[in-house]
Protein backbone atom coordinates (compact mmCIF):
# COMPACT_ATOMS: atom_id res chain seq x y z
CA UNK A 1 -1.87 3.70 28.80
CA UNK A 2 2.23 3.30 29.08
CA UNK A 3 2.43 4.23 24.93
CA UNK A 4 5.99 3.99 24.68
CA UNK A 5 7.44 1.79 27.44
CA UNK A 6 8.57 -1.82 26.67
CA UNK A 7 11.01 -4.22 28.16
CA UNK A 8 13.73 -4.94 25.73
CA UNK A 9 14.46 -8.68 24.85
CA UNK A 10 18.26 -9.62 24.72
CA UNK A 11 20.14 -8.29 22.00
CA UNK A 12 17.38 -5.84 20.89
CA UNK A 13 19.01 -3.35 19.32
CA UNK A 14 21.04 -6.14 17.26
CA UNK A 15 17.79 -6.92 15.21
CA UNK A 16 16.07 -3.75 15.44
CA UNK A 17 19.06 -1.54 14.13
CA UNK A 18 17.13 1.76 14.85
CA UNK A 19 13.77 1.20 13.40
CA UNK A 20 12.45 -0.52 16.27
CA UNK A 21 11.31 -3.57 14.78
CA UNK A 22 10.48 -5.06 17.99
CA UNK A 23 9.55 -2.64 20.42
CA UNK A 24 7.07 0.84 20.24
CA UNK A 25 8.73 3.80 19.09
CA UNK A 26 9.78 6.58 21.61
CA UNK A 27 9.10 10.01 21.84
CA UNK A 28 12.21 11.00 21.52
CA UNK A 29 13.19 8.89 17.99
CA UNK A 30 9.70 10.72 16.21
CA UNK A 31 10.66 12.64 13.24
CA UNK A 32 9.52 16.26 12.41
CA UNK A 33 5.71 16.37 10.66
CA UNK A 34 7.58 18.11 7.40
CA UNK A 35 9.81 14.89 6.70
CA UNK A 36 7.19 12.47 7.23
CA UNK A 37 4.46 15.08 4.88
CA UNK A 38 6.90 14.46 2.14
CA UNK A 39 7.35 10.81 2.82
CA UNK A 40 3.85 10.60 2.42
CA UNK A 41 3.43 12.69 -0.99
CA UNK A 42 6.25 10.53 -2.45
CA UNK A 43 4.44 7.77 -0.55
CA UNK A 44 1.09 8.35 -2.31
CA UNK A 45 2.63 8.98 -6.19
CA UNK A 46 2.74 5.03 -6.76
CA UNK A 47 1.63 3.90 -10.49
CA UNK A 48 -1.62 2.34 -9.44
CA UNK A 49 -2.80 5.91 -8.92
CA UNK A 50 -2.56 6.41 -13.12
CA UNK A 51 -3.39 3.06 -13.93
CA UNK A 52 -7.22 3.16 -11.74
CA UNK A 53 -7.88 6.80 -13.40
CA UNK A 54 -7.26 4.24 -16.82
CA UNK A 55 -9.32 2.15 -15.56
CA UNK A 56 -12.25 4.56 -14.88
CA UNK A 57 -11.17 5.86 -17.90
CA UNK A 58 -11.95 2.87 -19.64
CA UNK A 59 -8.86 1.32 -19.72
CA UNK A 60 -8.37 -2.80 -20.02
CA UNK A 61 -12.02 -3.25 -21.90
CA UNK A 62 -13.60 -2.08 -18.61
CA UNK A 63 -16.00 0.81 -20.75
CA UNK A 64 -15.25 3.49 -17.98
CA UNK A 65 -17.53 5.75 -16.46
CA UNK A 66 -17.90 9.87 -17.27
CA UNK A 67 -16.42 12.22 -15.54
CA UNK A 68 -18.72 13.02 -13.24
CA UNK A 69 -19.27 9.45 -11.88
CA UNK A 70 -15.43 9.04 -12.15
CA UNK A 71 -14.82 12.16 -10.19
CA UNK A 72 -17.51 10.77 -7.33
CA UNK A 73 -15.55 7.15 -7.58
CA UNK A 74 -12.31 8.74 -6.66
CA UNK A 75 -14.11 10.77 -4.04
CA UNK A 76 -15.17 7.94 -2.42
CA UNK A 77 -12.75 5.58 -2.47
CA UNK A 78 -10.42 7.55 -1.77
CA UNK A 79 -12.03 8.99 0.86
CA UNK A 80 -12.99 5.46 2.42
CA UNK A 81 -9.33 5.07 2.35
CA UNK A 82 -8.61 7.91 3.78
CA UNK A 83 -10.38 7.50 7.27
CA UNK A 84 -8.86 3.83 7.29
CA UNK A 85 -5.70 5.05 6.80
CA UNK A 86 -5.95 7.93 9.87
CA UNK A 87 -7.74 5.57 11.94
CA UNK A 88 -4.70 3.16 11.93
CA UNK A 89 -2.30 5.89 11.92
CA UNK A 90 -3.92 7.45 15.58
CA UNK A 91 -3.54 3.90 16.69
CA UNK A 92 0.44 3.99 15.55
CA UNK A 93 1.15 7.41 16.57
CA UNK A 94 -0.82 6.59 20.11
CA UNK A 95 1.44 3.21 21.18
CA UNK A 96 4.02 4.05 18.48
CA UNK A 97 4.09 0.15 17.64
CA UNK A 98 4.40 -1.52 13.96
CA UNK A 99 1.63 -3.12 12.90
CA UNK A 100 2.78 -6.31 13.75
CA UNK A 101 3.31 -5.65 17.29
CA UNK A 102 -0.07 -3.86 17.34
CA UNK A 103 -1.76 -6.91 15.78
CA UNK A 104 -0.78 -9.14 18.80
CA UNK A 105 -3.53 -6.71 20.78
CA UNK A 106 -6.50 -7.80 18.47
CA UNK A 107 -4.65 -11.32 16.59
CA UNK A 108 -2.06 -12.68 19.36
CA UNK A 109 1.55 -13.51 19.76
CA UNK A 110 1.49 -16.02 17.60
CA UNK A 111 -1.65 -15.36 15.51
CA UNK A 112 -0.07 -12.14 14.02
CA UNK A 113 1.40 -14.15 11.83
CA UNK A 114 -1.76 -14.45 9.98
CA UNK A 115 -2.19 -10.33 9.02
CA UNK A 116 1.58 -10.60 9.08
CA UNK A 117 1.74 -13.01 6.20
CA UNK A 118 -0.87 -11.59 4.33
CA UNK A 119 0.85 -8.33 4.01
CA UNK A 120 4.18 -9.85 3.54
CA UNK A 121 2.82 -11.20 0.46
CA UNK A 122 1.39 -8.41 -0.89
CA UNK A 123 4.21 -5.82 -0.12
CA UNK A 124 5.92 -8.17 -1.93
CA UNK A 125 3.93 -8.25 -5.00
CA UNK A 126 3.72 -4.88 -5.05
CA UNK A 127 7.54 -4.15 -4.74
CA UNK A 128 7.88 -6.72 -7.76
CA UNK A 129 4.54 -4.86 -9.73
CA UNK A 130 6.51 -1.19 -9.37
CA UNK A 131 9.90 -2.55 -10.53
CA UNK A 132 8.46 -4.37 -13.68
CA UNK A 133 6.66 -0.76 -14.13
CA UNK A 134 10.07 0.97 -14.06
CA UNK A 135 11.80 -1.62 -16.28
CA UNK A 136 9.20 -1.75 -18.92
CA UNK A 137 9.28 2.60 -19.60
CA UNK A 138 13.31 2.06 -19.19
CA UNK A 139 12.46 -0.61 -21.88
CA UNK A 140 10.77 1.70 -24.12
CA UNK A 141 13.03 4.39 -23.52
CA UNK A 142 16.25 2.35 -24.09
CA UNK A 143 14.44 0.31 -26.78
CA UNK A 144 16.42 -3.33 -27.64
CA UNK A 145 19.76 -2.61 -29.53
CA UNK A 146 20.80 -5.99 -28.31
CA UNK A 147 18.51 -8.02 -29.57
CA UNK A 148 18.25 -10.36 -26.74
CA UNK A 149 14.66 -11.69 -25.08
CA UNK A 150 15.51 -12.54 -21.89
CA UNK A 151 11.54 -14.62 -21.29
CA UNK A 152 8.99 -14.48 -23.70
CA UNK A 153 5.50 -15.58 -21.49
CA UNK A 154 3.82 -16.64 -25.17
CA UNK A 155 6.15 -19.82 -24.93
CA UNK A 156 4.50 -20.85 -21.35
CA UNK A 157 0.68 -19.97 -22.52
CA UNK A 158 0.69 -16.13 -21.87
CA UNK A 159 -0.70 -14.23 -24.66
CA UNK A 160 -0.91 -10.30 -25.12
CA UNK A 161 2.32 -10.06 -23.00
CA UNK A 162 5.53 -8.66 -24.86
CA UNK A 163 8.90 -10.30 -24.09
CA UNK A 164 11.04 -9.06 -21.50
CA UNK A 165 13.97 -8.28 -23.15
CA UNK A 166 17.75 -7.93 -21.59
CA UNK A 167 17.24 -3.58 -21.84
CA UNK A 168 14.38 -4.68 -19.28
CA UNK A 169 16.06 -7.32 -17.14
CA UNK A 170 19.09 -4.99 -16.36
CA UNK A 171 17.43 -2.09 -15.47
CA UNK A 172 14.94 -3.89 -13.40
CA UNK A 173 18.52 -5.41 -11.76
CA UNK A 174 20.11 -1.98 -11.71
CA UNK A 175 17.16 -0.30 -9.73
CA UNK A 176 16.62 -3.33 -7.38
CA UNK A 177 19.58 -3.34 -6.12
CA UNK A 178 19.21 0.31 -5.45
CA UNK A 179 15.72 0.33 -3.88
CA UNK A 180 17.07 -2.41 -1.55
CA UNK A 181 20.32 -0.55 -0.77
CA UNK A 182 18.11 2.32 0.52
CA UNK A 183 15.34 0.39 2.32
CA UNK A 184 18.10 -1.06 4.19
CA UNK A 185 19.46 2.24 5.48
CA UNK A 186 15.75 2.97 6.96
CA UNK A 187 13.16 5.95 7.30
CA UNK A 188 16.33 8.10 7.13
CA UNK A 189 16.83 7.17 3.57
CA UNK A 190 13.20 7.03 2.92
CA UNK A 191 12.82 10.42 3.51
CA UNK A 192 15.62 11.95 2.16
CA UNK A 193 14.57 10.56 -1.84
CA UNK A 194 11.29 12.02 -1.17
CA UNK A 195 12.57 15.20 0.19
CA UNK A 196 14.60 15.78 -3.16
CA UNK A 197 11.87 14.26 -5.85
CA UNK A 198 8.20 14.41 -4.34
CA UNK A 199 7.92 18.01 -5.45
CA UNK A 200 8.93 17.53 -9.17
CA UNK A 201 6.91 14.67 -9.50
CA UNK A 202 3.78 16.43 -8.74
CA UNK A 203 4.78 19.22 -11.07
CA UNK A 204 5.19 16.95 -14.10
CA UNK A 205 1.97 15.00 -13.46
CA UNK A 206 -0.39 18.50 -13.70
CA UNK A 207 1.85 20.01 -16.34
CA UNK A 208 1.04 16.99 -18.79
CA UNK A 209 -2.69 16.73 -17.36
CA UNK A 210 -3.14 19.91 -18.64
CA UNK A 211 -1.44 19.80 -21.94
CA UNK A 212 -3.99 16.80 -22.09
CA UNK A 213 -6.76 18.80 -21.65
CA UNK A 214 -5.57 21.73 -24.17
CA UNK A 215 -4.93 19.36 -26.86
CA UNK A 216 -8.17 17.96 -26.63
CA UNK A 217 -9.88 21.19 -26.64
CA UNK A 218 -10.47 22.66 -23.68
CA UNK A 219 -12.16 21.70 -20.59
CA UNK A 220 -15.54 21.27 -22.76
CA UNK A 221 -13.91 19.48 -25.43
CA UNK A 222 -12.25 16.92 -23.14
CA UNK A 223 -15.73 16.42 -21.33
CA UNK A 224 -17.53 16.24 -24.56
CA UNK A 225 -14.87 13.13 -25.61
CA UNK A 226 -15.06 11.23 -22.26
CA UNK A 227 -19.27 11.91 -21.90
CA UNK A 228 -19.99 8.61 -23.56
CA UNK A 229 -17.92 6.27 -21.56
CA UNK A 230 -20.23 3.64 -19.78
CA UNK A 231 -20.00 0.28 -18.33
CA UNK A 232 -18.46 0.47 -15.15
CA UNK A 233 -20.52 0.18 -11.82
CA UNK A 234 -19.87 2.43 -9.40
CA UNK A 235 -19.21 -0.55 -6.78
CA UNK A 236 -16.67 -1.90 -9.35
CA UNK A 237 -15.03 1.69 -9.59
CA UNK A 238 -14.87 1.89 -6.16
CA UNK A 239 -13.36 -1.40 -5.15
CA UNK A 240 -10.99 -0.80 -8.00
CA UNK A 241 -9.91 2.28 -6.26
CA UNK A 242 -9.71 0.90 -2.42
CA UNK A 243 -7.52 -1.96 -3.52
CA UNK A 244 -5.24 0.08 -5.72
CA UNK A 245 -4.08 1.75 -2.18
CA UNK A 246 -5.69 -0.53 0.74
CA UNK A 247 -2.31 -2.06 1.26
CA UNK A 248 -0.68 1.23 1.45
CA UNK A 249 -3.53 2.33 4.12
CA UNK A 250 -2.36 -0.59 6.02
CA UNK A 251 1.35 0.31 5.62
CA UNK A 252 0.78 3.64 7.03
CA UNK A 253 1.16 2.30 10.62
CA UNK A 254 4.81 1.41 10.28
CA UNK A 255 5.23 5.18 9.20
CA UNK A 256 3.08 7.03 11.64
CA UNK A 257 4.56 5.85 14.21
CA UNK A 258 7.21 8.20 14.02
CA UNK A 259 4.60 11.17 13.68
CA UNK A 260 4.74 13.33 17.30
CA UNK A 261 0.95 13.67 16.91
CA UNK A 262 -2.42 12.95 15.32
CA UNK A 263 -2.84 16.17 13.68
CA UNK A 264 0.28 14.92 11.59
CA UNK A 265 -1.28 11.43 11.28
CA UNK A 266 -4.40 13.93 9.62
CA UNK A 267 -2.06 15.82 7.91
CA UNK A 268 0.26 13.15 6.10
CA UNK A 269 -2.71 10.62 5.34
CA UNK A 270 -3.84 14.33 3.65
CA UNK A 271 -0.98 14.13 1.46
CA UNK A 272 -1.49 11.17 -0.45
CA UNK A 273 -5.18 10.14 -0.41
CA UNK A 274 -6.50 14.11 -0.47
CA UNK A 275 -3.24 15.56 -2.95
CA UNK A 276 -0.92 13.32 -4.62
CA UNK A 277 -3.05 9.86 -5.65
CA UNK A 278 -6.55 12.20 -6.81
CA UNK A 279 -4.29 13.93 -9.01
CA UNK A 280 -2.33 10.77 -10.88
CA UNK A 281 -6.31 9.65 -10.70
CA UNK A 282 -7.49 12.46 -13.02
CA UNK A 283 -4.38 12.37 -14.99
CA UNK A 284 -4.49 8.53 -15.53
CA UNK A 285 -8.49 9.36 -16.24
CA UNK A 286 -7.42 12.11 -18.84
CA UNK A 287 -4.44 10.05 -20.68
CA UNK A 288 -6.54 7.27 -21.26
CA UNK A 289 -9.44 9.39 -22.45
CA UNK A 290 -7.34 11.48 -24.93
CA UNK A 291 -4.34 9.06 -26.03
CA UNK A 292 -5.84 5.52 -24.96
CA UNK A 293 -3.16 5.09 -22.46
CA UNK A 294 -2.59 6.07 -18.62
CA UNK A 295 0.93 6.38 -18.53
CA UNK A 296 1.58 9.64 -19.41
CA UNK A 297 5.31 9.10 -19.81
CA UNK A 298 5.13 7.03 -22.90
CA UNK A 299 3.60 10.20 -24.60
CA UNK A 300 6.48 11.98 -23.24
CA UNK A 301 9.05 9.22 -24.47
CA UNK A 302 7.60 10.82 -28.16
CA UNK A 303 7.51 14.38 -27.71
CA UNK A 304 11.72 14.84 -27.51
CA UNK A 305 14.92 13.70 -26.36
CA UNK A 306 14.70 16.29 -23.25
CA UNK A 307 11.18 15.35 -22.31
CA UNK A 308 11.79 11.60 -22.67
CA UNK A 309 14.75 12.09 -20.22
CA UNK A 310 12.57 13.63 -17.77
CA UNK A 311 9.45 11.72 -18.00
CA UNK A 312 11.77 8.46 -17.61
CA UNK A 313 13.61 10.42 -14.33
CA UNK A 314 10.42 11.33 -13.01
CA UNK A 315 8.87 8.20 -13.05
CA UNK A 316 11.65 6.07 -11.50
CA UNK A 317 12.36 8.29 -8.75
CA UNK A 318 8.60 9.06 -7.91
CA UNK A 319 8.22 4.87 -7.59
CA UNK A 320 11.96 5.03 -5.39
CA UNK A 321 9.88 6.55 -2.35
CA UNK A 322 6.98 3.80 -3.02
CA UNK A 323 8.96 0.95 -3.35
CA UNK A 324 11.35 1.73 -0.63
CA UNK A 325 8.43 1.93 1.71
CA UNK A 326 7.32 -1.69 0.56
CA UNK A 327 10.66 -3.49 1.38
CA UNK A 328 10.85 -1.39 4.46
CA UNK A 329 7.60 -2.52 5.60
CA UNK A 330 7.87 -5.83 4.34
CA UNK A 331 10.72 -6.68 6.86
CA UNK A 332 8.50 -5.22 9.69
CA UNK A 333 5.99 -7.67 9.19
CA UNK A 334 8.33 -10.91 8.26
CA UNK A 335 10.87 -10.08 11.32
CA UNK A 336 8.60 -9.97 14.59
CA UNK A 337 6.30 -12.86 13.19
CA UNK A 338 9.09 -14.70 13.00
CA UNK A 339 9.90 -13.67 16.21
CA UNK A 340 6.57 -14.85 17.43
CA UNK A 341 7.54 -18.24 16.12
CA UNK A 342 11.27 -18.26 17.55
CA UNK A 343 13.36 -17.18 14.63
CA UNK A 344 15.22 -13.75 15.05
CA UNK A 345 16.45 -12.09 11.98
CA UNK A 346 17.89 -8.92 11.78
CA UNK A 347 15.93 -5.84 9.86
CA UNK A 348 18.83 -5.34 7.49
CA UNK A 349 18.63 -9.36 6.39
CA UNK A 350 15.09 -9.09 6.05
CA UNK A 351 14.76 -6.05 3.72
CA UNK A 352 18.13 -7.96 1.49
CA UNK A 353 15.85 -11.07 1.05
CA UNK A 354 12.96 -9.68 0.43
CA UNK A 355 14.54 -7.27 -2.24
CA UNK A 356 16.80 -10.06 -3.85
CA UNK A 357 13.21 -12.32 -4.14
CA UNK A 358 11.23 -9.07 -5.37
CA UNK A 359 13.86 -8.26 -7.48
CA UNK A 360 13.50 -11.79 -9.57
CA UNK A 361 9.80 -11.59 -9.73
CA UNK A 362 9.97 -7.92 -10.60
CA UNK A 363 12.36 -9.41 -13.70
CA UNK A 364 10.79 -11.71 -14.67
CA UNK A 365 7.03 -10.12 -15.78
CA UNK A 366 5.31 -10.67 -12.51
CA UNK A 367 3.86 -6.80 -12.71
CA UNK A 368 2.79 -7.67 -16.69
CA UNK A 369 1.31 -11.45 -15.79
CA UNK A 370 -0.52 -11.21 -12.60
CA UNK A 371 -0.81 -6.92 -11.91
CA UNK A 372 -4.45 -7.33 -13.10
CA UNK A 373 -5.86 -9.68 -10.66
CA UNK A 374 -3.20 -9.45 -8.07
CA UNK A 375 -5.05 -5.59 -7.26
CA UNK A 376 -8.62 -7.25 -7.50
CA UNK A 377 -8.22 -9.65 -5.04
CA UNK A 378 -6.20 -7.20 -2.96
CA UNK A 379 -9.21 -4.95 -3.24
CA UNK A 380 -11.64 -7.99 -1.67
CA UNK A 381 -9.58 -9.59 0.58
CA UNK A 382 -7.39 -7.20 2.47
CA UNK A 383 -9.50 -4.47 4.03
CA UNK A 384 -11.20 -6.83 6.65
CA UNK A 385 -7.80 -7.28 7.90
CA UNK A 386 -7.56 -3.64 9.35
CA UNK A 387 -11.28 -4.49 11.46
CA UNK A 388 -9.54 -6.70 14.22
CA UNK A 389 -6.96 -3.72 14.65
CA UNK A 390 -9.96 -1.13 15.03
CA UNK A 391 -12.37 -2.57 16.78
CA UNK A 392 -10.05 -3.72 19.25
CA UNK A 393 -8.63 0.12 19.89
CA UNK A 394 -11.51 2.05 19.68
CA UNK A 395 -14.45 -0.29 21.14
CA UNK A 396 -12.77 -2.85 23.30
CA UNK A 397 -9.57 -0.76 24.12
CA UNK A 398 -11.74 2.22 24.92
CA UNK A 399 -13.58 0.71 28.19
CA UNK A 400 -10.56 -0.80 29.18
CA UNK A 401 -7.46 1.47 28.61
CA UNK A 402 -4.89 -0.64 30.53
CA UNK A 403 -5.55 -2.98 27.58
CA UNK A 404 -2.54 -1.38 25.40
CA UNK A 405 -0.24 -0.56 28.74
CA UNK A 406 3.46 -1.80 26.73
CA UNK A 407 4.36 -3.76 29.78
CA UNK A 408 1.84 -6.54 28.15
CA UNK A 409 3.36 -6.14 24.60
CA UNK A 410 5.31 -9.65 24.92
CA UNK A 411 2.19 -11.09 27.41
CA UNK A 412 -0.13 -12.11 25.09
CA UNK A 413 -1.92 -15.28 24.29
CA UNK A 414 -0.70 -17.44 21.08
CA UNK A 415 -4.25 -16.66 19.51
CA UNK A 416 -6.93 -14.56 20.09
CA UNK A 417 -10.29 -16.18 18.26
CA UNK A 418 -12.12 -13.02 18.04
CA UNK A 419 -9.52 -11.34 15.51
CA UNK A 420 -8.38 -14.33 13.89
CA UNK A 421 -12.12 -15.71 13.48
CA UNK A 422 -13.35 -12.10 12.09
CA UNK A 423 -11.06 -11.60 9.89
CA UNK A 424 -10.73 -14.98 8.34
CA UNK A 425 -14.88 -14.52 8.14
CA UNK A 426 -14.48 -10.93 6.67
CA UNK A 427 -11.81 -11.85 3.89
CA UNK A 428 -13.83 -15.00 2.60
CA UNK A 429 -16.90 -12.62 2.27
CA UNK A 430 -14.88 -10.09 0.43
CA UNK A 431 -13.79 -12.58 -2.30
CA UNK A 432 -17.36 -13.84 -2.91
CA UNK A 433 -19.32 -10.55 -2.81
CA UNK A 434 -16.21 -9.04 -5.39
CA UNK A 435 -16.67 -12.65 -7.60
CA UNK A 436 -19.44 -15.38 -6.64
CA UNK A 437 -22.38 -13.11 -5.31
CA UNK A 438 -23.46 -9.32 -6.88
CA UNK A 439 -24.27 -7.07 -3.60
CA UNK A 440 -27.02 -4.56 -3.90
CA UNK A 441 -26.80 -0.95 -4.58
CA UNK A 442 -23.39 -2.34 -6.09
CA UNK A 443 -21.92 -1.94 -2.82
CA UNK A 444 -18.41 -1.87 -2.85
CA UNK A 445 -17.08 -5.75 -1.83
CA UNK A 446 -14.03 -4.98 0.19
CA UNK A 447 -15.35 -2.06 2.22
CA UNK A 448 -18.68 -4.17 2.60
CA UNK A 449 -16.61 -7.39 4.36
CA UNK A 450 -14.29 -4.99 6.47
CA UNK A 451 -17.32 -3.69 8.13
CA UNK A 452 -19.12 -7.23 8.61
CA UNK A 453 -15.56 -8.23 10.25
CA UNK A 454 -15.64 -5.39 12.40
CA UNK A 455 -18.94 -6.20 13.44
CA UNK A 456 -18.07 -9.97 13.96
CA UNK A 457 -15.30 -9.11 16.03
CA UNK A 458 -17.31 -6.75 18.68
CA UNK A 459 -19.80 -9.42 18.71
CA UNK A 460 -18.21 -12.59 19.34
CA UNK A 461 -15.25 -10.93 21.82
CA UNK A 462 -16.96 -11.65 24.95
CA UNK A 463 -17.72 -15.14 23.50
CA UNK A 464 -13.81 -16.18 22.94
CA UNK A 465 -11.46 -16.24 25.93
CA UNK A 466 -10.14 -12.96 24.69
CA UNK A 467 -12.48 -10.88 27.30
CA UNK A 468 -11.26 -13.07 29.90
CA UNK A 469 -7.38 -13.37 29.12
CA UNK A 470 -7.62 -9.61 28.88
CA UNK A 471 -9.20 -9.30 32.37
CA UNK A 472 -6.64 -11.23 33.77
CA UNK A 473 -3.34 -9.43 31.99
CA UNK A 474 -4.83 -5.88 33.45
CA UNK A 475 -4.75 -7.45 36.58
CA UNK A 476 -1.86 -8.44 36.52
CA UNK A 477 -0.57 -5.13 36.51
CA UNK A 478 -1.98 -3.90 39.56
């Protein structure tokens, strides 16, 4: 395979500004395995990571599960996501391409768009979810000495949701603006926040874990109060924990591609799913266990003027990293689809629209009206769009290596019917095994579809003119 060798299309650099939005990136532009590490430690302290330990923890009315099952929940979901995550990644560090680039391979030139739009949508949501998060603890910090309610959802039907008050709206404004600001300057940026922050953050999360644990007790104590939690399945729990970080397992491609090898793609994908999110797991688990909330920094907020300053710091600079990487991301995926379709818009334009949009939802209580079921479907739906991606690297690229040769990056078909079909099958199961139909053993839905799709799409390749298109590119080579 020619991994990092690709025609450039006219005016190139114009769009791609250094982040190689539209072509693989080079061996010489990969970044040292320390930056990226920390990338990915900043990377893997996103919110959700406290809010599923909640929810295992019994947070929401779910009636949690003990410890024991909790700790075997994490283990596996997070260890499902963890061998997604460095399967994609040795397929990124390998050609070096984005994941929209890569999906043409398994999707097609034009049927990207599909995946593409998918995870458009969700980086999306999830860059609005973590700015709401930031505003409301600025909101509690800050209070409202102004009085002002900005949107109250109880006048449009939404009950249980407080009003978003003008404390809220600015600082959801202020940090926008700066999350934007720095996705636009790149993985540069990216990795210079987590470079400065990622440490501290893990700090503070084990230091107030611990004080947890000592005011309930002890070790014994704490397991004693959390013993007779009961009610959630262990498929539940585990789908719950894949779809808190599927679409960051996904994301990962547009990052290791700048790793210089797969031991880094191990080593980084270590860093979050192994280190940083287990940890905010346990620490949502034991907040929600010992003061009925996950968020450990609204505790803080009551302890003193010093610790309220800190837990506030900490948590908006340990989201900057995540929600840097979603805008960053987000314009990887809108920019060559629309490519695909004849639209070229520059990276820079890209991240500013998506940012300006995010920002407004983020404002305007997306994160407190739709967080809840916007991470269960997520969960369902979006894992059997990684099985095209494998299936076609590892089983279909593997007895036919010339398959990924760059020089047939822009030579693709519109559609190819084996990804698009599989993974259109795969997500459909994955919302009706997660809400119509109860799967045995309480399998897991997500993880259950992605491997039906990847199935589907080994099995019906040789039936679509895929088999035969790709034949004839390799040829073409010779």
């Amino acid at each position: 395979m020619d991994e990092n060798k690709v025609k450039k299309g006219p005016q190139e650099s114009e769009y791609d500004d250094g982040e190689f939005m539209l072509e693989p990136v080079p061996v010489t532009a990969r970044r040292s395995t320390k930056s990226q590490f920390m990338v990915w430690i900043g990377f893997g302290y996103a919110v959700t990571g406290l809010i599923i330990g909640g929810t295992l923890g019994g947070y929401g009315g779910t009636g949690g599960m003990p410890p024991a099952q909790a700790m075997l929940a994490v283990i596996l979901g997070m260890g499902a996501l963890y061998l997604i995550t460095c399967s994609l990644g040795i397929v990124a560090q390998k050609t070096g391409l984005n994941l929209s680039l890569l999906s043409r391979f398994s999707y097609g030139y034009k049927g990207s768009v599909i995946p593409m739009a998918v995870m458009a949508l969700l980086t999306l949501g999830w860059f609005s979810s973590i700015l709401g998060m930031i505003g409301d603890i600025w909101g509690a910090f800050v209070g409202n000495p102004t009085g002002i309610i900005v949107f109250d959802p109880s006048q449009y039907g939404f009950t249980g949701v407080a009003p978003i008050t003008l404390e809220v709206t600015i600082a959801c404004l202020i940090w926008g603006i700066v999350f934007t600001y720095t996705a636009v300057r790149g993985m540069g940026a990216i990795e210079k926040v987590s470079d400065v922050f990622a440490p501290l953050i893990l700090i503070v999360a084990v230091v107030v874990g611990v004080i947890f644990v000592v005011q309930a007790g002890g070790v014994g104590g704490f397991l004693d109060e959390a013993s007779s939690l009961h009610g959630l399945g262990m498929g539940q729990a585990i789908t719950a924990v894949v779809g808190s970080w599927i679409a960051g397992a996904v994301m990962g491609v547009d990052m290791f591609r700048f790793n210089k090898s797969v031991k880094a793609v191990w080593g980084c994908a270590a860093a979050c799913f192994i280190l940083t999110n287990p940890i905010l797991n346990i620490v949502g688990y034991i907040g929600t266990v010992h003061i009925g909330d996950f968020n450990y920094v609204l505790w803080m907020l009551g302890v003193n003027l010093l610790v309220a300053i800190l837990g506030v710091v900490v948590w908006t600079t340990a989201l900057w990293t995540t929600d840097n990487s979603e805008l960053y991301c987000n314009a990887l995926y809108t920019g060559p689809s629309l490519n695909a379709l004849g639209v070229r818009v520059p990276r820079k334009k890209l991240v500013i629209i998506a940012g300006s949009v995010g920002t407004i939802l983020g404002t305007f209580a997306f994160y407190q009206l739709f967080f809840a079921n916007f991470i269960n479907v997520l969960g369902s739906m979006a894992p059997p769009l990684c099985a095209p991606i494998l299936a076609d690297y590892f089983i279909i690229g593997r007895k036919n290596k010339d398959k990924y040769n760059m020089e047939l990056l822009n030579k693709h078909p519109n559609f190819r019917w084996a990804g698009v079909i599989s993974f259109i099958i795969g997500a459909i199961l994955g919302f009706v095994f997660q809400y119509k139909v109860q799967l045995p053993l309480d399998l897991p839905a997500g993880l259950v579809a992605m491997v039906i799709s990847f199935i589907i799409y080994i099995a019906i390749y040789k039936l679509t003119p895929d088999a035969r298109v790709d034949e004839e590119l390799v040829a073409g080579l010779k």
